[in-house]
C-alpha atoms as a PDB file:
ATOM      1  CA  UNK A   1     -14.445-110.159 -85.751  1.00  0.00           C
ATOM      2  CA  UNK A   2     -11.360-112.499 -86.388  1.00  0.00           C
ATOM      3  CA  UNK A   3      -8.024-110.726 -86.975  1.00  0.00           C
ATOM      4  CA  UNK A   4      -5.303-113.307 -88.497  1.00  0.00           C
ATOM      5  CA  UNK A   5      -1.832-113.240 -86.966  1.00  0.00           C
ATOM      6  CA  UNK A   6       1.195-115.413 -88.431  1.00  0.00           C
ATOM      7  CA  UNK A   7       3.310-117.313 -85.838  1.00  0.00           C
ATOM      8  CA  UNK A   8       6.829-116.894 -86.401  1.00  0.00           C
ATOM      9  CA  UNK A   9       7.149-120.690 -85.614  1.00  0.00           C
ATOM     10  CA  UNK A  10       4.643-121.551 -88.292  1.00  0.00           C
ATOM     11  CA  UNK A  11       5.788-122.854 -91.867  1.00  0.00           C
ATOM     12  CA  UNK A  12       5.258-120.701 -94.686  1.00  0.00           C
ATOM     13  CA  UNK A  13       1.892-122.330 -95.856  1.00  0.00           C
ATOM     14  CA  UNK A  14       0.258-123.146 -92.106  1.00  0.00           C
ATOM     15  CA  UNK A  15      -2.804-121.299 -91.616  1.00  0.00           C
ATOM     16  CA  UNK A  16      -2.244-117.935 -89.709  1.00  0.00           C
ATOM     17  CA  UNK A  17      -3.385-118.025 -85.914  1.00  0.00           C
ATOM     18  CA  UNK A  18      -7.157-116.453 -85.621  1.00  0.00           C
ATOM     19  CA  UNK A  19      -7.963-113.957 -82.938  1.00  0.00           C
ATOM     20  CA  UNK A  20     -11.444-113.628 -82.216  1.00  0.00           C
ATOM     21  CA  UNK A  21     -12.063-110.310 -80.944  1.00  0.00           C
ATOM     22  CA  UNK A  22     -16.068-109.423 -79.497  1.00  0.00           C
ATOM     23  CA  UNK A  23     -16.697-105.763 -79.981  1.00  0.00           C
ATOM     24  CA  UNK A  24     -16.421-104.660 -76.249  1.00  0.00           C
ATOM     25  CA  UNK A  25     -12.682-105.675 -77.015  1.00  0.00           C
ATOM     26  CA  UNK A  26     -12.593-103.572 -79.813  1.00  0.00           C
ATOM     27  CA  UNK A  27     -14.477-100.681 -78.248  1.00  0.00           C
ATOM     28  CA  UNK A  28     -11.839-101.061 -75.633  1.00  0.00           C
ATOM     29  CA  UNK A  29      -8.628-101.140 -77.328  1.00  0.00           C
ATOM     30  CA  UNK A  30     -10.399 -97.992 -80.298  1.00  0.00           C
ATOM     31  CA  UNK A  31     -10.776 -95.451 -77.259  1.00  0.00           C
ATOM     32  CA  UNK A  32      -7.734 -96.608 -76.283  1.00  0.00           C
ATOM     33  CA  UNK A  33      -5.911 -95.216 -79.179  1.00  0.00           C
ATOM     34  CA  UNK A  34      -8.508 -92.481 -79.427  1.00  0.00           C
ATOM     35  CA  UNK A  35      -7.354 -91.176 -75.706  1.00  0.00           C
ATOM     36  CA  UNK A  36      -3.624 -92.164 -76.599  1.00  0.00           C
ATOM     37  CA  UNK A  37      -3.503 -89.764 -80.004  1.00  0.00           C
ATOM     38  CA  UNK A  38      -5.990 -87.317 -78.655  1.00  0.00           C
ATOM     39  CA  UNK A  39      -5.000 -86.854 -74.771  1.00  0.00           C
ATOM     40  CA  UNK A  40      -1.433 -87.948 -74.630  1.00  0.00           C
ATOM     41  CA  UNK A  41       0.078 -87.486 -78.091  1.00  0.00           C
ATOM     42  CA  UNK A  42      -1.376 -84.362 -79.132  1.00  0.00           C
ATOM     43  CA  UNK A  43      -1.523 -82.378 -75.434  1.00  0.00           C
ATOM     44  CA  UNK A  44       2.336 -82.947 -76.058  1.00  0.00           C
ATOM     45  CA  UNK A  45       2.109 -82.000 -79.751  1.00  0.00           C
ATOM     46  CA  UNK A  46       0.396 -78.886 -78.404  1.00  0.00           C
ATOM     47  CA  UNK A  47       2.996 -77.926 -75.801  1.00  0.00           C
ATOM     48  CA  UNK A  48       6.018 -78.508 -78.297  1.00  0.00           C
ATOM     49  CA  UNK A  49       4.566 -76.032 -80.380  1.00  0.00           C
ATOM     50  CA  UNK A  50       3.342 -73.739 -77.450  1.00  0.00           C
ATOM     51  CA  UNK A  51       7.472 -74.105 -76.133  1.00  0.00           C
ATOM     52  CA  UNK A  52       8.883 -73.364 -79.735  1.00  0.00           C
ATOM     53  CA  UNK A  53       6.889 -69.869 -80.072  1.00  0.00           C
ATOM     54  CA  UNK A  54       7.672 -69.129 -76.550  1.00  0.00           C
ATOM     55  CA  UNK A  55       5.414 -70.338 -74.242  1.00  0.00           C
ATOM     56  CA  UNK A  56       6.233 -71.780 -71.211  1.00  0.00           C
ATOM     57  CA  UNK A  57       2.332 -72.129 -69.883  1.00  0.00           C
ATOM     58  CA  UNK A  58       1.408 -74.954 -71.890  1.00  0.00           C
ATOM     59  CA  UNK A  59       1.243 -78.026 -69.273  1.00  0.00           C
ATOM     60  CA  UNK A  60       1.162 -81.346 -71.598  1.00  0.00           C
ATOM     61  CA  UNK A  61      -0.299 -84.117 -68.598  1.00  0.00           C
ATOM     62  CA  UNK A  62      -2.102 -86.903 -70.222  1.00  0.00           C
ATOM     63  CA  UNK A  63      -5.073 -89.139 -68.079  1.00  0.00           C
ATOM     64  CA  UNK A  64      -5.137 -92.128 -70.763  1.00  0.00           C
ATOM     65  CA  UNK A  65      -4.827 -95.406 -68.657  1.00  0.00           C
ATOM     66  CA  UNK A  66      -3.250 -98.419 -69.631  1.00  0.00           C
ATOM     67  CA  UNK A  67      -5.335-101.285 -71.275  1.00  0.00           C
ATOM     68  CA  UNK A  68      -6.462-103.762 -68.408  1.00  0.00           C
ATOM     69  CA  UNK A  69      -7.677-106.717 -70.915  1.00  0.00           C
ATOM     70  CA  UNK A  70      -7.660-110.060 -69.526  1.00  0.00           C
ATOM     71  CA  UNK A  71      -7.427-112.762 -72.190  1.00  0.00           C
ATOM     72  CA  UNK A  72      -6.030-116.260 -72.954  1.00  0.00           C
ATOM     73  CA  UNK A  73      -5.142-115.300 -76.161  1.00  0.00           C
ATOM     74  CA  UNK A  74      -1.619-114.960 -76.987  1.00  0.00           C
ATOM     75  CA  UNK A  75      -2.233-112.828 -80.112  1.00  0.00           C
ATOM     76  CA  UNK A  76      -4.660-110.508 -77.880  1.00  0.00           C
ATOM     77  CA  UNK A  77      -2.755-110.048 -74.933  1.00  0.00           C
ATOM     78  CA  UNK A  78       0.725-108.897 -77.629  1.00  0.00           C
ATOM     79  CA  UNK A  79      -1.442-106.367 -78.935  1.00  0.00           C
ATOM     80  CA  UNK A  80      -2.417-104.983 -75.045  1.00  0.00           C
ATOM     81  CA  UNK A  81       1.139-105.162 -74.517  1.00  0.00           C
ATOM     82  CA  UNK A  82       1.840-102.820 -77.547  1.00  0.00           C
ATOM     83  CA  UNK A  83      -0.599-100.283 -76.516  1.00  0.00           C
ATOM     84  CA  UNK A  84       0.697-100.263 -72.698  1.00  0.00           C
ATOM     85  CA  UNK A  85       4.135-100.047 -74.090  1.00  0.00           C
ATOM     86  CA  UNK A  86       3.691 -97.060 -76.550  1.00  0.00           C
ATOM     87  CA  UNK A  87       1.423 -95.539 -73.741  1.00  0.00           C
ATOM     88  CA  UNK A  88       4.730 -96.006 -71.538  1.00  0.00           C
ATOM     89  CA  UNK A  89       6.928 -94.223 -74.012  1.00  0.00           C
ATOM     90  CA  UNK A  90       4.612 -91.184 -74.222  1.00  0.00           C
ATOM     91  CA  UNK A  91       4.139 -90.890 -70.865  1.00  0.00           C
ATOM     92  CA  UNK A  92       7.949 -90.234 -70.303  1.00  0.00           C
ATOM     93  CA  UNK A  93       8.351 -87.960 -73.253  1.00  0.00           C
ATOM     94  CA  UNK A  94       5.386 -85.770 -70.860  1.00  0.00           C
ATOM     95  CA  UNK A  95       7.376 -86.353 -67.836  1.00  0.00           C
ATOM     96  CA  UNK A  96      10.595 -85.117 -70.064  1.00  0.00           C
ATOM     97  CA  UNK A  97       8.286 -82.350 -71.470  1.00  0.00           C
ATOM     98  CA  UNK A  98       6.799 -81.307 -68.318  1.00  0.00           C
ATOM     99  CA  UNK A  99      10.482 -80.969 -66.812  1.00  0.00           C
ATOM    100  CA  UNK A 100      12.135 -78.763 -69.556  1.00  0.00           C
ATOM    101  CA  UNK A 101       9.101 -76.884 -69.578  1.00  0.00           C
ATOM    102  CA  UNK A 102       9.510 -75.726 -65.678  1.00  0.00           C
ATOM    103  CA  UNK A 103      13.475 -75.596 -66.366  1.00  0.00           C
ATOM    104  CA  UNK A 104      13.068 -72.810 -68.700  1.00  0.00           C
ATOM    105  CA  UNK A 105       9.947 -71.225 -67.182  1.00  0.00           C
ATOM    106  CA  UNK A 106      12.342 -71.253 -64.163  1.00  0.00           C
ATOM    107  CA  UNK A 107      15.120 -69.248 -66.117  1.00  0.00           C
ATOM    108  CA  UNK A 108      13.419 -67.469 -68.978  1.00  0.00           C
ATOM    109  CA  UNK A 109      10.034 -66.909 -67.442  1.00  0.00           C
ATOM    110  CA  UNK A 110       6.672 -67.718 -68.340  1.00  0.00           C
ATOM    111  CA  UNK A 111       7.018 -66.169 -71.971  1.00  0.00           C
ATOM    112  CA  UNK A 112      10.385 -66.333 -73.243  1.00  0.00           C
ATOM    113  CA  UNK A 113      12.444 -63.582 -72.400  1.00  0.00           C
ATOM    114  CA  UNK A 114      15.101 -65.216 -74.840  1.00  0.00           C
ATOM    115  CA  UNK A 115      15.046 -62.374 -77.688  1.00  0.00           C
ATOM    116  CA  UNK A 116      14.580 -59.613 -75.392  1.00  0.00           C
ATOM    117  CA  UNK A 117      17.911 -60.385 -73.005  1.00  0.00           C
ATOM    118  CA  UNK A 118      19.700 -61.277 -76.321  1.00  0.00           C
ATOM    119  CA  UNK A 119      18.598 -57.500 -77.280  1.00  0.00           C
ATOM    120  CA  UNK A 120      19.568 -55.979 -74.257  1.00  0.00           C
ATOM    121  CA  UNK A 121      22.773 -57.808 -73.666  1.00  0.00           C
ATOM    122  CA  UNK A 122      23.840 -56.555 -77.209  1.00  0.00           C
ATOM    123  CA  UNK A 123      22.713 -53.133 -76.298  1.00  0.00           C
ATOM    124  CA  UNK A 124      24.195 -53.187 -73.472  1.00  0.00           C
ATOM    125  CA  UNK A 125      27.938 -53.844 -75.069  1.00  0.00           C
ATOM    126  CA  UNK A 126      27.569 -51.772 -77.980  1.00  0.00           C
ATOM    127  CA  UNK A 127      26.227 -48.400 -75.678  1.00  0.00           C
ATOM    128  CA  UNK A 128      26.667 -48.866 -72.060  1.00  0.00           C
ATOM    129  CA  UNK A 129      29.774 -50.570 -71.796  1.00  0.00           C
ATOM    130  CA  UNK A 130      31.325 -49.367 -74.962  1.00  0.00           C
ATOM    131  CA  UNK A 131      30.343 -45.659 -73.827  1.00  0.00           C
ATOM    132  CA  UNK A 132      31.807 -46.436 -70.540  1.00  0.00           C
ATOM    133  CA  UNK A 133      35.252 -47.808 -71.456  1.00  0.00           C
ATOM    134  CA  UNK A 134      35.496 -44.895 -74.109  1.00  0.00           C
ATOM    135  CA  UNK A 135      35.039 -42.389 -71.693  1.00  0.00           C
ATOM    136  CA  UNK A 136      37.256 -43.670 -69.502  1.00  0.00           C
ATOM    137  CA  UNK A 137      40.031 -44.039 -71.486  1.00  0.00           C
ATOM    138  CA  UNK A 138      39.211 -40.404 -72.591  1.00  0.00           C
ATOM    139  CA  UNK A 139      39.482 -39.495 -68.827  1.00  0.00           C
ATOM    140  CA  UNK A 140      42.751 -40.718 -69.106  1.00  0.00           C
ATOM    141  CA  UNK A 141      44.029 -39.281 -71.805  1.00  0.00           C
ATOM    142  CA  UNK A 142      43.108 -35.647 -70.317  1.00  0.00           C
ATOM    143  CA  UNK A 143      39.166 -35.557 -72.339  1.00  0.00           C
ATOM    144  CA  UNK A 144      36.696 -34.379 -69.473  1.00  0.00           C
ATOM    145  CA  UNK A 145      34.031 -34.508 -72.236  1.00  0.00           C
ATOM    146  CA  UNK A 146      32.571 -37.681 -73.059  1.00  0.00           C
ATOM    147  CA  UNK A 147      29.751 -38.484 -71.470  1.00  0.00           C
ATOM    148  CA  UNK A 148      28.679 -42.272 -70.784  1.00  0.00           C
ATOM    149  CA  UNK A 149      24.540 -42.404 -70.155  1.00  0.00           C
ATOM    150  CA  UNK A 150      22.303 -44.921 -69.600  1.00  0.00           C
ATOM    151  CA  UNK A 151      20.829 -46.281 -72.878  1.00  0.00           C
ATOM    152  CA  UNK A 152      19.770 -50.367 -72.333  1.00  0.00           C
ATOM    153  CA  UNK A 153      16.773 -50.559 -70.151  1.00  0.00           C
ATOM    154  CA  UNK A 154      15.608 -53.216 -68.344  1.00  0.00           C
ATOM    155  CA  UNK A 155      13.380 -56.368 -69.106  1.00  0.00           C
ATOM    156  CA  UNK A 156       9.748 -56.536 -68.056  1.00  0.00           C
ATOM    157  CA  UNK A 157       7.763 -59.462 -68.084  1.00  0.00           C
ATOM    158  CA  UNK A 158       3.417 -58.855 -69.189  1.00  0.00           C
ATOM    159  CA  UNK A 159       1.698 -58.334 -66.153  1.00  0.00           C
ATOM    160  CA  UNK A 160       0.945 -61.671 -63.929  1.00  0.00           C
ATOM    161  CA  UNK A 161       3.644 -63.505 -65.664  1.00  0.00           C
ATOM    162  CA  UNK A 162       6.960 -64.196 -64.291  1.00  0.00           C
ATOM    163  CA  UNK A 163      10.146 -62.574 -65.387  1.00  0.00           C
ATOM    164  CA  UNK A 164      12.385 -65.703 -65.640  1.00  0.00           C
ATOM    165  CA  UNK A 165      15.775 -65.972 -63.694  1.00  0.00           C
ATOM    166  CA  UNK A 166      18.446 -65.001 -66.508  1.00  0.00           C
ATOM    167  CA  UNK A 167      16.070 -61.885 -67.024  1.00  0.00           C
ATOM    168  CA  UNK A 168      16.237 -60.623 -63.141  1.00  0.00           C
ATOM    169  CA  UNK A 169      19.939 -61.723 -63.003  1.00  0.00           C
ATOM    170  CA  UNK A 170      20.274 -59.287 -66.335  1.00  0.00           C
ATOM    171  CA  UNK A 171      18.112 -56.298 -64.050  1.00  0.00           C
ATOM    172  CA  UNK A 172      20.223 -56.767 -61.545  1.00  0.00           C
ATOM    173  CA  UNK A 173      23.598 -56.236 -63.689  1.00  0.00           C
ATOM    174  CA  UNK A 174      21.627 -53.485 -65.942  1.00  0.00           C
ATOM    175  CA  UNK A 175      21.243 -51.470 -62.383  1.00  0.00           C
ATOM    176  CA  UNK A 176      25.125 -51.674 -61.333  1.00  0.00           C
ATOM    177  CA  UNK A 177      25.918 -50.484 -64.896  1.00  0.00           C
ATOM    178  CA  UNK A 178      23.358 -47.762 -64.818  1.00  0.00           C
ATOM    179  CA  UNK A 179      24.330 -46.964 -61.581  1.00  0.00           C
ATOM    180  CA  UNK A 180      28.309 -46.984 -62.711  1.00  0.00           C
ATOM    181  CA  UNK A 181      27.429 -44.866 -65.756  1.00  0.00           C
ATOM    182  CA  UNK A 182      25.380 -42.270 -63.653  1.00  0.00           C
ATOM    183  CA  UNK A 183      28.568 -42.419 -60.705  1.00  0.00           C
ATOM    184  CA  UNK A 184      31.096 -41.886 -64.172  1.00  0.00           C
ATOM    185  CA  UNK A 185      29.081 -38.973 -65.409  1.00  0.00           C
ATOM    186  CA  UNK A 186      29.118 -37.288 -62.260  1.00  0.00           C
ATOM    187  CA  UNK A 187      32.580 -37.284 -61.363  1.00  0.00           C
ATOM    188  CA  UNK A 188      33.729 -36.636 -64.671  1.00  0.00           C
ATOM    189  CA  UNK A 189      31.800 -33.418 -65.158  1.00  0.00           C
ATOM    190  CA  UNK A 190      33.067 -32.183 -61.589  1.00  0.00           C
ATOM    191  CA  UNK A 191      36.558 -33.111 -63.133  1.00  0.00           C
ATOM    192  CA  UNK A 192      35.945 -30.814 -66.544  1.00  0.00           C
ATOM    193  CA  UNK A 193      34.155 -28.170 -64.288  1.00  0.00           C
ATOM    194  CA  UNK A 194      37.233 -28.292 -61.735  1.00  0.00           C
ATOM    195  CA  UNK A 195      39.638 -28.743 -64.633  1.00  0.00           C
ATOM    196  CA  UNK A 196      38.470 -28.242 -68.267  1.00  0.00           C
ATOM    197  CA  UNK A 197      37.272 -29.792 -70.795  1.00  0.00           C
ATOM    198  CA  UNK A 198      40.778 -30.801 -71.575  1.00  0.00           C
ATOM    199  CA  UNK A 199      42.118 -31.452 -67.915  1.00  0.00           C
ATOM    200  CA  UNK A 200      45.020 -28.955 -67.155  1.00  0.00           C
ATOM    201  CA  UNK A 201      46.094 -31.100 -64.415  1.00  0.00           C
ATOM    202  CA  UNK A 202      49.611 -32.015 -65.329  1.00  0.00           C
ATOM    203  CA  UNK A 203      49.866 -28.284 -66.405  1.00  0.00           C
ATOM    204  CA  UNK A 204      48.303 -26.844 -62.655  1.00  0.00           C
ATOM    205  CA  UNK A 205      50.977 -29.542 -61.532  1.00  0.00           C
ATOM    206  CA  UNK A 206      54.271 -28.298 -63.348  1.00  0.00           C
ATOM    207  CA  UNK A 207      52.673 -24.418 -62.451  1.00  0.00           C
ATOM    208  CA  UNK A 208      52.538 -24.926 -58.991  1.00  0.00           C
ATOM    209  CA  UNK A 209      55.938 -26.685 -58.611  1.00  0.00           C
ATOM    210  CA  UNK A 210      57.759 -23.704 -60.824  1.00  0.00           C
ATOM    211  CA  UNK A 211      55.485 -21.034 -58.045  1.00  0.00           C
ATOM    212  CA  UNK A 212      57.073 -22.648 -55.043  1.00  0.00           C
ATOM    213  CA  UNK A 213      60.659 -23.264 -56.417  1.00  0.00           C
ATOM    214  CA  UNK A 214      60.687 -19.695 -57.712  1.00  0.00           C
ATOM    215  CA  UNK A 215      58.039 -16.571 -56.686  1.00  0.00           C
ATOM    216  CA  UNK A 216      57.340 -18.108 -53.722  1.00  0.00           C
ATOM    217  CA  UNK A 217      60.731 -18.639 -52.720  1.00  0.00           C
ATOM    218  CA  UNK A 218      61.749 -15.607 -54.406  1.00  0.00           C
ATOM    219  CA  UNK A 219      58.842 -13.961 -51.956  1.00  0.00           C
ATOM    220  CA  UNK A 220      60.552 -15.506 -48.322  1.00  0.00           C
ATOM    221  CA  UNK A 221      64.136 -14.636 -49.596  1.00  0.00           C
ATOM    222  CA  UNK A 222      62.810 -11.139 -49.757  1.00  0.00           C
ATOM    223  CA  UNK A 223      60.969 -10.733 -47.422  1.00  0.00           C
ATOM    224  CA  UNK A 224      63.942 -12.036 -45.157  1.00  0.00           C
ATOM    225  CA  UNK A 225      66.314  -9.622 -46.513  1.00  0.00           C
ATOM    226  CA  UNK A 226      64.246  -6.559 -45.451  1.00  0.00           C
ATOM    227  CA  UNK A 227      63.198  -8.277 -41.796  1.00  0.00           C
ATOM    228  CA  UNK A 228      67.369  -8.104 -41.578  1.00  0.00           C
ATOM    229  CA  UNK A 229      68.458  -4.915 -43.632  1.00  0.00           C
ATOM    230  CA  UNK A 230      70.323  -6.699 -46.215  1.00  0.00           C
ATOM    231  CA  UNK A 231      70.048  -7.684 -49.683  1.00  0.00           C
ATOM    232  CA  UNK A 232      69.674 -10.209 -51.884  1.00  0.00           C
ATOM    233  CA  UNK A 233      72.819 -11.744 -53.908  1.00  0.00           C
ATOM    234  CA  UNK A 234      70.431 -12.605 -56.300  1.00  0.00           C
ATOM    235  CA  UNK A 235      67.768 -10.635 -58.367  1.00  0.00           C
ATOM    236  CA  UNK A 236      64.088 -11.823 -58.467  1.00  0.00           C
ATOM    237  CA  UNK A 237      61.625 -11.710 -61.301  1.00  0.00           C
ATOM    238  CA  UNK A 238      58.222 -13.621 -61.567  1.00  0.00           C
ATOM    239  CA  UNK A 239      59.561 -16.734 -63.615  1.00  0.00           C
ATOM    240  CA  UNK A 240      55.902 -18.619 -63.558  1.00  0.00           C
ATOM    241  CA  UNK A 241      53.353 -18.419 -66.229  1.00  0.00           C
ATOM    242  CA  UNK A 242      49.605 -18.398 -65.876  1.00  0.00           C
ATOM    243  CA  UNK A 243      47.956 -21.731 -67.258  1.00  0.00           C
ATOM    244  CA  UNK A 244      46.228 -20.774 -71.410  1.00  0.00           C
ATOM    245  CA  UNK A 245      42.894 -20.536 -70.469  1.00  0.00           C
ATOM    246  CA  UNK A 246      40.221 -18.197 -72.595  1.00  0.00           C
ATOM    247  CA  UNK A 247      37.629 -18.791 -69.446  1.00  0.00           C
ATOM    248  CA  UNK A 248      36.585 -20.703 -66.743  1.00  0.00           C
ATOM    249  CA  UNK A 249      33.963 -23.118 -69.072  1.00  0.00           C
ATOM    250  CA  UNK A 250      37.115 -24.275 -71.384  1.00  0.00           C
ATOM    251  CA  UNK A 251      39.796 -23.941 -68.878  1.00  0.00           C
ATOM    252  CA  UNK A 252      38.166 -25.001 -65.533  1.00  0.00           C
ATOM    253  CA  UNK A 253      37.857 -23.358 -62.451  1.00  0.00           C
ATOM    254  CA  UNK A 254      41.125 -24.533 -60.604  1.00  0.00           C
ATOM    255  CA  UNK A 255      42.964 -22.891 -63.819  1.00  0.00           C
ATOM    256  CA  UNK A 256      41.425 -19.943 -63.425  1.00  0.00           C
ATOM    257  CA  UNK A 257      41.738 -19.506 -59.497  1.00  0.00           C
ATOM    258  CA  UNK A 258      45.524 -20.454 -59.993  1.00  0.00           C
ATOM    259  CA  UNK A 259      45.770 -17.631 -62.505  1.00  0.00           C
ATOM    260  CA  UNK A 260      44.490 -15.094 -60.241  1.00  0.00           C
ATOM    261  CA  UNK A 261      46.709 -16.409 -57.373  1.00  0.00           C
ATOM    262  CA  UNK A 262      49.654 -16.106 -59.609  1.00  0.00           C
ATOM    263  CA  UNK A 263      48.746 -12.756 -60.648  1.00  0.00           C
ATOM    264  CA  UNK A 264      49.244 -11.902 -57.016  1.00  0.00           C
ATOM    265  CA  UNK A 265      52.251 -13.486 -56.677  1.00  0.00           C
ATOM    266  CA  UNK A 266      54.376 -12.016 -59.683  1.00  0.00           C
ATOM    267  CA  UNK A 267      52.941  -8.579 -58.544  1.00  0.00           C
ATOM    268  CA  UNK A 268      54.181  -9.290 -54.527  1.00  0.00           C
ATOM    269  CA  UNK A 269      57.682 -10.371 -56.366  1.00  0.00           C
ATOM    270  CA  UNK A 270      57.632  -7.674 -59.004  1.00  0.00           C
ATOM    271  CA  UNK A 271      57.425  -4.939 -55.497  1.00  0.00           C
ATOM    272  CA  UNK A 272      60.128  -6.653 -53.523  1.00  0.00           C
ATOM    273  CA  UNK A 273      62.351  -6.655 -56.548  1.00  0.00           C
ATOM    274  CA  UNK A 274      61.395  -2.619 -56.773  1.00  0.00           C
ATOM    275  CA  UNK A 275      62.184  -2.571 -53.104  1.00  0.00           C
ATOM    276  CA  UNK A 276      65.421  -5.043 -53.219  1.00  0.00           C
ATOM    277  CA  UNK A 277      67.239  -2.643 -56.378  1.00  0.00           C
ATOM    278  CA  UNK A 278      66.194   0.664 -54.267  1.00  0.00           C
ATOM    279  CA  UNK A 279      68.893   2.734 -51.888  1.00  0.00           C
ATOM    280  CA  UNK A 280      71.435   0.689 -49.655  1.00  0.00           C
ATOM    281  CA  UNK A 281      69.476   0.434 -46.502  1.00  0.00           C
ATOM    282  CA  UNK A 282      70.942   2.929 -43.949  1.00  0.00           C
ATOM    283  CA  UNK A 283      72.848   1.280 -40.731  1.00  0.00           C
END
């Protein structure tokens, strides 16, 4: 077979340089190609599409070899040179492959895990988190009845395939959240138990202040007076009032313990004032 080839250093009308070409040479340089678009071009064609759906398995490793053709020719041995050099260039987009391809096996796992942490991360701010902060800013504000609960739940990878590093990193923040949640919940039902479901603790606080500046007082002053046979310059009345609380599920239990304590109290002051108005003690 003879394959013309101009010479650049040839005049317009010289005859075109002739490359005769036997058909082991051909045979050659066909499976050549044949192994380079099969075996190297299309294992990475194959892997591309493998990464784009989300498959990280697909290894793209070629085994076409170089063209060893030893020739005088000029004209042959630029064609061989071709070849090796687009062989070259696909080998190092499969080296480039081959490297992303572990990169994000390493991070997103064998099958993407992309969609599902994108998912779970969004989940995970509009519930979890957003549930959290709420209720805690409720907490604050005196609310002992939002609850925060666990709603994202965690990535899982099919079985035999690996999970991917973002998505363990993500398990491992989903935990401390769920765990935060849980520890949230807990304390702030003790709180609405202890407290009600509207906390009464600046109430409780002002109550118990207004029992030891006055019945309490009111109590030692009187109790004083009698120990010495005197009375007071003063007269004593129960000036606290018991917390508003219709029961112990709205109002909380410290409410409703204080209330029975102060029941006590104005009764104790309500005697010694009985006792403090009665006949002059003798001498």
């Amino acid at each position: 077979m003879h394959l013309p080839l101009p010479s650049p250093a040839d005049p317009p009308d010289a005859a075109p340089e002739v490359i005769t070409l036997d058909r082991r040479t051909i045979d050659e340089i066909a499976a050549g190609l044949r192994d380079l678009s099969a075996n190297a071009l299309g294992r990475l064609e194959h892997g591309l599409q493998a990464m784009a759906g989300g498959d990280f398995t697909e290894i793209a490793e070629s085994t076409a070899e170089p063209l060893m053709l030893a020739s005088d020719d000029a004209g042959l041995r630029a064609v061989v040179d071709v070849f090796n050099a687009m062989l070259q260039r696909t080998q190092a987009a499969l080296d480039a492959y081959e490297i992303l391809r572990r990169d994000l096996t390493e991070a997103l796992g064998d099958q993407s895990c992309l969609p599902d942490l994108l998912a779970a991360l969004q989940s995970l701010d509009t519930h979890c988190l957003s549930d959290l902060d709420g209720g805690l800013q409720a907490m604050a504000d005196g609310d002992l009845t939002r609850a925060a609960r666990p709603v994202t739940r965690p990535l899982r990878a099919r079985p035999g395939d690996r999970l991917g590093a973002l998505g363990d990193v993500f398990n491992g923040m989903l935990a401390r959240s769920r765990t935060a949640l849980r520890s949230y919940d807990a304390v702030r039902e003790d709180l609405r138990v202890a407290l009600g479901d509207e906390s009464c603790l600046d109430e409780l606080r002002q109550r118990l202040q207004s029992l030891q500046r006055h019945c309490l007082r009111d109590i030692e002053e009187a109790l004083e007076a009698i120990a010495e046979g005197t009375r007071l310059s003063r007269p004593i009345a129960p000036a606290t009032e018991p917390l508003p609380i219709e029961g112990t599920d709205s109002g909380g239990e410290l409410a409703a313990l204080f209330n029975r304590a102060l029941v006590r109290a104005r009764a104790s002051v309500t005697l010694l004032a009985r006792i403090q108005s009665g006949p002059e003690p003798g001498p």
